[in-house]
Protein backbone atom coordinates (compact mmCIF):
# COMPACT_ATOMS: atom_id res chain seq x y z
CA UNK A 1 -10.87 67.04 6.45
CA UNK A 2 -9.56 69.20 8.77
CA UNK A 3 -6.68 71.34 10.91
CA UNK A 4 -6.60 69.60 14.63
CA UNK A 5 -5.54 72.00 17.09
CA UNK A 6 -2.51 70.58 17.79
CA UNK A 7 -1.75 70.65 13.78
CA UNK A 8 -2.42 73.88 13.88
CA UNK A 9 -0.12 74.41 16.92
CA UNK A 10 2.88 72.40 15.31
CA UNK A 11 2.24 74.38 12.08
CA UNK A 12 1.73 77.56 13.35
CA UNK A 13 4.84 79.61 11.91
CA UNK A 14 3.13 77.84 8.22
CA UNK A 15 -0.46 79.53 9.47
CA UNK A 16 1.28 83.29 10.36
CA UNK A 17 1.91 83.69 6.79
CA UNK A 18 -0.99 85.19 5.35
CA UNK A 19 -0.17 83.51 2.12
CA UNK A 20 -0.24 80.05 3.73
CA UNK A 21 -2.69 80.26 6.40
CA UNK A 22 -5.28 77.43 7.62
CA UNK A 23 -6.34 77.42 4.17
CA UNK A 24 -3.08 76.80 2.63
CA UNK A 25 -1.93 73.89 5.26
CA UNK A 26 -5.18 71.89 4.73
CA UNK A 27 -4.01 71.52 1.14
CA UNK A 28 -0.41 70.42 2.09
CA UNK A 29 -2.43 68.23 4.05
CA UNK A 30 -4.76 66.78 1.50
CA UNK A 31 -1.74 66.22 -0.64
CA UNK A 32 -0.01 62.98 -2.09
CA UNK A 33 3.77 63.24 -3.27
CA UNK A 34 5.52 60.16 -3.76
CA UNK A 35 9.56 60.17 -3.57
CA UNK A 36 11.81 58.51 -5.82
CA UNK A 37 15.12 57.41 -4.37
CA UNK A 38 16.15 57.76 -0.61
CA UNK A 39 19.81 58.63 -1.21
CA UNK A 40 21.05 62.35 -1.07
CA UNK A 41 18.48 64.23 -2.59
CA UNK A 42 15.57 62.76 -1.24
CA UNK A 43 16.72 62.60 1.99
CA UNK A 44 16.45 66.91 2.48
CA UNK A 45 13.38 66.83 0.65
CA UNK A 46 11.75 64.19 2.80
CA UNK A 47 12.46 65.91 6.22
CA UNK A 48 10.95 69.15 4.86
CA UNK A 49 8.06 67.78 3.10
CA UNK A 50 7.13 65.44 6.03
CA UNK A 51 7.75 68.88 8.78
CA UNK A 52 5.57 71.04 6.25
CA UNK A 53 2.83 68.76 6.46
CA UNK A 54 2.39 66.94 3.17
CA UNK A 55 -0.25 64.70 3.98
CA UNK A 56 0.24 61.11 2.64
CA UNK A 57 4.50 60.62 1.35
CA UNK A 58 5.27 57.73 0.02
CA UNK A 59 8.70 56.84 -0.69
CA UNK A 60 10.40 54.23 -3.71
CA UNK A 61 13.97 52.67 -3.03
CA UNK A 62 15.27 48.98 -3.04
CA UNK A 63 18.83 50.12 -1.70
CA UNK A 64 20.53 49.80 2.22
CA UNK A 65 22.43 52.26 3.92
CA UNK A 66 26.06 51.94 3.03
CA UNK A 67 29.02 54.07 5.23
CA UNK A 68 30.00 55.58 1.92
CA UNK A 69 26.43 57.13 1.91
CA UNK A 70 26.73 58.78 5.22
CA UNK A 71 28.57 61.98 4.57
CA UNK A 72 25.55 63.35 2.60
CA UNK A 73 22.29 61.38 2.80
CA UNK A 74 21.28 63.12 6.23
CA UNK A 75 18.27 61.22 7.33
CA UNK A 76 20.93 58.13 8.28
CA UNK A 77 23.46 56.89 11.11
CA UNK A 78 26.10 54.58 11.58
CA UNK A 79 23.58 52.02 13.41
CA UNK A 80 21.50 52.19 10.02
CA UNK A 81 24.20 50.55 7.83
CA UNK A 82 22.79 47.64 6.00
CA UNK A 83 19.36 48.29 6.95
CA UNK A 84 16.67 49.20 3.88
CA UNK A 85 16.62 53.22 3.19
CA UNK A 86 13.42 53.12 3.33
CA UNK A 87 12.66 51.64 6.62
CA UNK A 88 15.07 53.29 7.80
CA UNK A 89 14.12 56.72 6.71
CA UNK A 90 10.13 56.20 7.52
CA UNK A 91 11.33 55.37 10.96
CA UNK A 92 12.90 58.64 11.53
CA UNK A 93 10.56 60.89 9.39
CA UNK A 94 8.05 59.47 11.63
CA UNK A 95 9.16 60.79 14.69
CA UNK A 96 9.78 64.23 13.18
CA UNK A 97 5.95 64.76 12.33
CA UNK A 98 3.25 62.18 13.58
CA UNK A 99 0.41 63.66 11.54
CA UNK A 100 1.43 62.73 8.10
CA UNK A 101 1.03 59.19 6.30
CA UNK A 102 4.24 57.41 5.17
CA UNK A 103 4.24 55.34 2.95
CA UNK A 104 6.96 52.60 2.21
CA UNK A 105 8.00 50.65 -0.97
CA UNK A 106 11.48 48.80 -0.52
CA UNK A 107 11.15 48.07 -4.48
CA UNK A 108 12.96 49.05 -7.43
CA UNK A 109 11.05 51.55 -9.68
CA UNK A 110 10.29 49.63 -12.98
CA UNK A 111 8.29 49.54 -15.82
CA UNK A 112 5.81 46.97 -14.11
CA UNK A 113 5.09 49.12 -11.32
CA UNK A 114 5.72 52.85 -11.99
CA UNK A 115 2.47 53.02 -13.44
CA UNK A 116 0.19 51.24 -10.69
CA UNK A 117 2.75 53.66 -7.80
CA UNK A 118 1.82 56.78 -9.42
CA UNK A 119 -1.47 56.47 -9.83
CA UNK A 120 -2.11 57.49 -6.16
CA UNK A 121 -0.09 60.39 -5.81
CA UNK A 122 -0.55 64.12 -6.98
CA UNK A 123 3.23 64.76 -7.71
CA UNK A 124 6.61 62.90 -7.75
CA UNK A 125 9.73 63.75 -6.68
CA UNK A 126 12.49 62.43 -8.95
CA UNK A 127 15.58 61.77 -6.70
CA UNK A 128 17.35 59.58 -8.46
CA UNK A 129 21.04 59.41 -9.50
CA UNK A 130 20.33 57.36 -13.01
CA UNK A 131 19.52 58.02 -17.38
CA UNK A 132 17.07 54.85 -17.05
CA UNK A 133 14.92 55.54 -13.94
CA UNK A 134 14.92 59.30 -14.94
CA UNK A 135 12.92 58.79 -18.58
CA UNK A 136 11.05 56.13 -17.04
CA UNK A 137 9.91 58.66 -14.67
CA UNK A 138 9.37 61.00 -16.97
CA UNK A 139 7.23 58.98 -19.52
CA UNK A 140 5.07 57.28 -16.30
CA UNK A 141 4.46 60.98 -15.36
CA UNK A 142 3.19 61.88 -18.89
CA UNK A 143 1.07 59.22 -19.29
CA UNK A 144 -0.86 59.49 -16.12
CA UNK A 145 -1.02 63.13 -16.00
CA UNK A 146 1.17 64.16 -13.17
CA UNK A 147 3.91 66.54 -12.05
CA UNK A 148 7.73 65.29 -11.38
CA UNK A 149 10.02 67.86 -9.48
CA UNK A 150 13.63 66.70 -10.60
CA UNK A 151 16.89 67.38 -8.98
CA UNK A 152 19.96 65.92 -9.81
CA UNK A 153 23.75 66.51 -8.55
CA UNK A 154 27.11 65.75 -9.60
CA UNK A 155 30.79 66.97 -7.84
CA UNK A 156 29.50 70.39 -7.32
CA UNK A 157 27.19 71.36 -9.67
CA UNK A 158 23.26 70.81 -9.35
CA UNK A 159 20.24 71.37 -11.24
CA UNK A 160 16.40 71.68 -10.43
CA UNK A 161 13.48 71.91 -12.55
CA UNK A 162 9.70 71.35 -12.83
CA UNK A 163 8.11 68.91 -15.61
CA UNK A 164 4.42 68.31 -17.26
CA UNK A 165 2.92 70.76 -14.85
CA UNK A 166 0.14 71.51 -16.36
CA UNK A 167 0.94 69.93 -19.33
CA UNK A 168 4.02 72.10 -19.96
CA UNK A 169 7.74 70.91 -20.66
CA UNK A 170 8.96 67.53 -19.67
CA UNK A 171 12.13 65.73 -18.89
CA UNK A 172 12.36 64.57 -22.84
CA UNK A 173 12.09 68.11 -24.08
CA UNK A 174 14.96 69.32 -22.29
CA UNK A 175 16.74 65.93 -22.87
CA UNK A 176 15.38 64.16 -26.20
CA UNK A 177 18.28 61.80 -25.88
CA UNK A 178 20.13 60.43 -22.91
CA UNK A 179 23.98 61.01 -23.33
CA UNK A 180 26.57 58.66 -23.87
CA UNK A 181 26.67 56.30 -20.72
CA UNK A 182 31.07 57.07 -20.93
CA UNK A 183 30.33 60.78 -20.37
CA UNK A 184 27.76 60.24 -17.24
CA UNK A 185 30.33 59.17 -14.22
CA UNK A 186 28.63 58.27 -11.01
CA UNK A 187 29.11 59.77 -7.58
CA UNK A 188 31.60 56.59 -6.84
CA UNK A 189 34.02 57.62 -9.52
CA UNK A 190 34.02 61.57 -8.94
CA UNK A 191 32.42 61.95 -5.66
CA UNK A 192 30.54 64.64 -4.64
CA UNK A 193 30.19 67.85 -2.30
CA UNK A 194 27.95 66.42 1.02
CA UNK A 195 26.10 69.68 1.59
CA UNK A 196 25.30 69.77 -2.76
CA UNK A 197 22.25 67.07 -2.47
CA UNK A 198 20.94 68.67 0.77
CA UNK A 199 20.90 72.15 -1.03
CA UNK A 200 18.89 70.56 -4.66
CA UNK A 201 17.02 68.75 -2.37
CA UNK A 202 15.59 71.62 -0.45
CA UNK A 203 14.63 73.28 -3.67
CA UNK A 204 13.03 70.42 -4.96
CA UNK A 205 11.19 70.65 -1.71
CA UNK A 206 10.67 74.11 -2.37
CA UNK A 207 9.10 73.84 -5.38
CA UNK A 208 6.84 70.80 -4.45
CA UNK A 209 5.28 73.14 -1.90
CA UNK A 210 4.75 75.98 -4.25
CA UNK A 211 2.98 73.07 -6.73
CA UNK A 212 0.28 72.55 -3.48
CA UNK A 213 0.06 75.63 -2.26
CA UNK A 214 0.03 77.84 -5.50
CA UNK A 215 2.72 80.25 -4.61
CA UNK A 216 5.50 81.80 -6.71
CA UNK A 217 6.73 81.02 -9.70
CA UNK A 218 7.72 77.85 -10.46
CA UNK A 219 10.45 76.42 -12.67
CA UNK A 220 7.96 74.85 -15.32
CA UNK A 221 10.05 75.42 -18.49
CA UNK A 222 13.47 76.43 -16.56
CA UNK A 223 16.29 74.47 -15.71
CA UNK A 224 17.91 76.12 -12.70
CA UNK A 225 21.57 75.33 -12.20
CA UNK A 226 23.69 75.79 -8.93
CA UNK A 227 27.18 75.95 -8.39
CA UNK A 228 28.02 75.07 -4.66
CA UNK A 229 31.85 76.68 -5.08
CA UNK A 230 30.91 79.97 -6.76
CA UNK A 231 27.46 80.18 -5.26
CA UNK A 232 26.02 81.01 -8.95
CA UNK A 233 22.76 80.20 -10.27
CA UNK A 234 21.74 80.25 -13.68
CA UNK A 235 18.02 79.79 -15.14
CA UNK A 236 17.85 78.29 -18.46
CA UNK A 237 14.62 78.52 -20.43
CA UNK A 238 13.30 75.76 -22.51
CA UNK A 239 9.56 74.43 -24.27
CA UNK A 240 7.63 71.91 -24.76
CA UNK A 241 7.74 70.01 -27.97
CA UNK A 242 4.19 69.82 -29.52
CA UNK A 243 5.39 66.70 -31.57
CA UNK A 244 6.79 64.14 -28.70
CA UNK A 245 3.69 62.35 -27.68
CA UNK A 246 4.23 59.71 -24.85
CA UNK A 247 1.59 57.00 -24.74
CA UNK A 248 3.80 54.29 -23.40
CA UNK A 249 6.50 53.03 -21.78
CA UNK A 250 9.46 52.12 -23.17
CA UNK A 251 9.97 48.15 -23.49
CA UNK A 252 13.89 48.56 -22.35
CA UNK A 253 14.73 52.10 -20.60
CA UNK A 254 18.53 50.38 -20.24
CA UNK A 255 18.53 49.77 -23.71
CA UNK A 256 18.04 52.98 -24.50
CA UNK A 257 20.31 54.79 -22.53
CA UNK A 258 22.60 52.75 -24.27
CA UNK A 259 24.05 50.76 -21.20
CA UNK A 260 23.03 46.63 -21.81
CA UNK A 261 23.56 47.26 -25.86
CA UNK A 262 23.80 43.17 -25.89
CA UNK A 263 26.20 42.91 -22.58
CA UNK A 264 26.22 38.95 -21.20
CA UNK A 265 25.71 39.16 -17.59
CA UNK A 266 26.68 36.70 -14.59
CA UNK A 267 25.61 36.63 -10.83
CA UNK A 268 28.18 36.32 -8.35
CA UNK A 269 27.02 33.26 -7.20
CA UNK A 270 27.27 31.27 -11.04
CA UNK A 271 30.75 33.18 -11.47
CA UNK A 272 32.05 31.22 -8.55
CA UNK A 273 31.25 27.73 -9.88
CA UNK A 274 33.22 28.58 -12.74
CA UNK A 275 35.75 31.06 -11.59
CA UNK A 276 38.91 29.44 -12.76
CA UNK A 277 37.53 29.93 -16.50
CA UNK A 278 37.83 34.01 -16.64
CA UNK A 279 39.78 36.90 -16.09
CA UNK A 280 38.86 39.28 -13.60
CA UNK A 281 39.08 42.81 -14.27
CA UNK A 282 38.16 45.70 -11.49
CA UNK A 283 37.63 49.07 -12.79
CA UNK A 284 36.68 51.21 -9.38
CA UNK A 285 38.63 53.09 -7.53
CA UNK A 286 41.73 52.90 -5.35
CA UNK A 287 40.31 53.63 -2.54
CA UNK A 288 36.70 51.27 -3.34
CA UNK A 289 39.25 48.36 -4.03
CA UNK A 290 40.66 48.59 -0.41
CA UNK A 291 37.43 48.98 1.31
CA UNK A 292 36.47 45.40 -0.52
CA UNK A 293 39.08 42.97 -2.11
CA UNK A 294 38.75 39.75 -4.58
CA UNK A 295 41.73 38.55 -6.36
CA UNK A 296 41.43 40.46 -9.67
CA UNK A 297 43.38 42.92 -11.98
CA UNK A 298 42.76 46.30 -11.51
CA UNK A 299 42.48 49.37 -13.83
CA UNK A 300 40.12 51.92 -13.02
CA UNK A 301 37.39 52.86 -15.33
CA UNK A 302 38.99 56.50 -16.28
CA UNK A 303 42.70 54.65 -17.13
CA UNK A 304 40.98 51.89 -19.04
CA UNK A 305 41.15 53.64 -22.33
CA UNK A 306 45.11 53.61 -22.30
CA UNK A 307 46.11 50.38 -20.33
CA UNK A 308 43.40 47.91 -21.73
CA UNK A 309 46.43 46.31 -23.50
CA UNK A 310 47.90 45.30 -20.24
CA UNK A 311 45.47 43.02 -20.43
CA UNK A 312 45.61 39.14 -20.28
CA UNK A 313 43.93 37.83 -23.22
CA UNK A 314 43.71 33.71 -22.77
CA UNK A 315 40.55 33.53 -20.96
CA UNK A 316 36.92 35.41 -21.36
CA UNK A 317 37.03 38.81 -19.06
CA UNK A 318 34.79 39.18 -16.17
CA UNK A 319 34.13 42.70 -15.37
CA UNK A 320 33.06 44.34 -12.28
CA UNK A 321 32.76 47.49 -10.40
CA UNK A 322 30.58 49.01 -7.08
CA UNK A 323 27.12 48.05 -8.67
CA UNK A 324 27.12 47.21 -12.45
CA UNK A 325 27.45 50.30 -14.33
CA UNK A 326 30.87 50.86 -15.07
CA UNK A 327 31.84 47.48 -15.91
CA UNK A 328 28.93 47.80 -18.63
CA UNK A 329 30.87 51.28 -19.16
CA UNK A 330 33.80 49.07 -19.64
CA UNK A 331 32.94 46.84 -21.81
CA UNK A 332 31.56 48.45 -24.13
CA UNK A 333 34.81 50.53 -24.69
CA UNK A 334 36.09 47.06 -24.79
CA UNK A 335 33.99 46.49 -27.96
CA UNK A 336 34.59 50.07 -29.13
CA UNK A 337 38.37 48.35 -29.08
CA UNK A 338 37.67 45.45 -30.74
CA UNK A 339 38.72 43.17 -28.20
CA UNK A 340 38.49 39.75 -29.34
CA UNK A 341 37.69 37.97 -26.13
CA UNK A 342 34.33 37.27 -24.74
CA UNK A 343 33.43 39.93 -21.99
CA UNK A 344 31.22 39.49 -18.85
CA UNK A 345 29.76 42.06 -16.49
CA UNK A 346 29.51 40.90 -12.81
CA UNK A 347 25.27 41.57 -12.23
CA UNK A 348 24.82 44.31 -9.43
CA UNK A 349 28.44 44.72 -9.28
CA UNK A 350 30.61 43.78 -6.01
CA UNK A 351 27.59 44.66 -4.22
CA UNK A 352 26.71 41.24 -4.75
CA UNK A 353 29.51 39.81 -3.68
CA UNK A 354 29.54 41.24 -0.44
CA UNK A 355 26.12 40.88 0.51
CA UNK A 356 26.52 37.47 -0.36
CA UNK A 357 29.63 36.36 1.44
């Protein structure tokens, strides 16, 4: 393998730095990073891995472009909206840099394929916005030997760090246990600063291309944090822990994050044959209720705690919210309660409904 002269044309600001050079751009090119996620971290980190040269990307995602997503996740437009991130994103990276291999995989990362996916890449980039898919990441990473670069956002605070290079620190030993699923909100309950992904993003990009070219010092055993109003950054030291050994995946990684402890589930679809037998409770937002409407109460998730009494309580409660995750939230304060009815969480959320209508 080597540097075409019209690589080394389009790379040539990447070839004037004497600690890049030729030498240092064949081994972005010989490299394989494969992306987790193509919402607003990945999408930063895609455009500069794909213009640095990384040679084969491949990238993991089983969402489509919503409006909502467009004030931050900078690789889409309005005429993407409902299309598949992924094809979406490969068809614009691929314009941006026709010498690098993408790679697309418009599937949900899981335990039956993480395994198999990261087997043919040298590092992954962990762009994800979830407890589950982060420790499953992790633990795939262990097991197979390779590198994750993790980023991860919320309102305006981010964080960046490097695990199992080399061996060294991982995900688990900076987070043994995942926290209480009513302390993580998600970017639809407390939003989020547009220009905060694109800045993690770049330094997970940053750091990906210090992992192939062997520059700098990389934030193996650090936690970097970033706050986008105060501009401060913090580095936060931390070690492996001799005595976690990972030699599988684990069965459930939703059970363990604590979020389907036992919750019943129902599809859209088998909720309306029988929709006259619940009550329908919607805990998102004001403003997520009026961009999408079914007949319903409505308490959102943060007011739950002190108006769950205004509750009807003749039928069984269905439960819903953007995607799934709060109404499991939900109910399981519900049970914290003691509520005596049955409760239900609407599966994938309002989503669903919508895409189904």
């Amino acid at each position: 393998m080597k540097i075409t002269a019209e690589e080394s044309y389009q790379y040539s600001r990447h070839l004037s730095l004497e600690e890049v050079g030729e030498r240092g751009q064949l081994k972005l090119k010989q490299a394989k990073v494969l992306v987790i996620g193509a919402g607003g971290l990945s999408c930063p980190a895609l455009q500069y891995l794909v213009a640095a040269g990384v040679g084969i990307i491949g990238v993991v995602d089983n969402d489509s472009v919503d409006q909502t997503n467009l004030q931050r996740q900078i690789l889409y437009s309005i005429e993407d909206i409902g299309k598949y991130k992924v094809e979406a994103a490969v068809s614009r990276l691929k314009k941006l840099n026709p010498f690098v291999q993408l790679h697309s995989y418009i599937t949900k990362l899981s335990n039956d394929n993480a395994l198999d996916l990261f087997e043919n890449y040298d590092i992954i980039v962990d762009g994800t916005d979830n407890f589950p898919t982060r420790y499953l990441i992790n633990d795939a990473a262990v097991i197979l030997g390779k590198t994750v670069v993790f980023g991860s956002i919320n309102k305006f605070e981010g964080q960046v760090s490097v695990f199992n290079y080399h061996n060294g620190p991982t995900y688990r030993c900076l987070f043994p246990t995942p926290p209480s699923p009513e302390l993580v909100p998600n970017c639809s309950e407390v939003g989020v600063l547009g220009v905060l992904p694109g800045i993690i993003g770049s330094l997970q990009a940053n750091e990906v291309l210090k992992i192939i070219l062997g520059l700098g010092n990389l934030l193996s055993g650090k936690l970097l944090t970033f706050n986008a109003l105060s501009l401060k950054q913090e580095i936060f030291y931390f070690k492996k822990n001799p005595s976690l050994v990972i030699a599988s995946l684990t069965p459930d990684y939703q059970m363990f994050c604590s979020l389907d402890d036992g919750l019943e589930e129902i599809t859209y679809q088998d909720y309306l044959k029988q929709a006259d037998t619940f009550n329908v409770l919607d805990v998102r937002n004001k403003e997520e209720r009026e961009e999408l409407y079914i007949e319903s109460f409505h308490i959102p998730l943060e007011e739950l705690k002190d108006r769950y009494t205004e509750l009807a309580a003749n039928k069984p409660l269905l439960v819903f919210c953007k995607s799934g995750v709060r109404s499991k939230l939900a109910i399981n304060m519900f049970k914290s309660k003691n509520f005596e009815n049955r409760l239900v969480s609407l599966k994938g959320g309002i989503n669903t409904a919508a895409v189904n209508s």
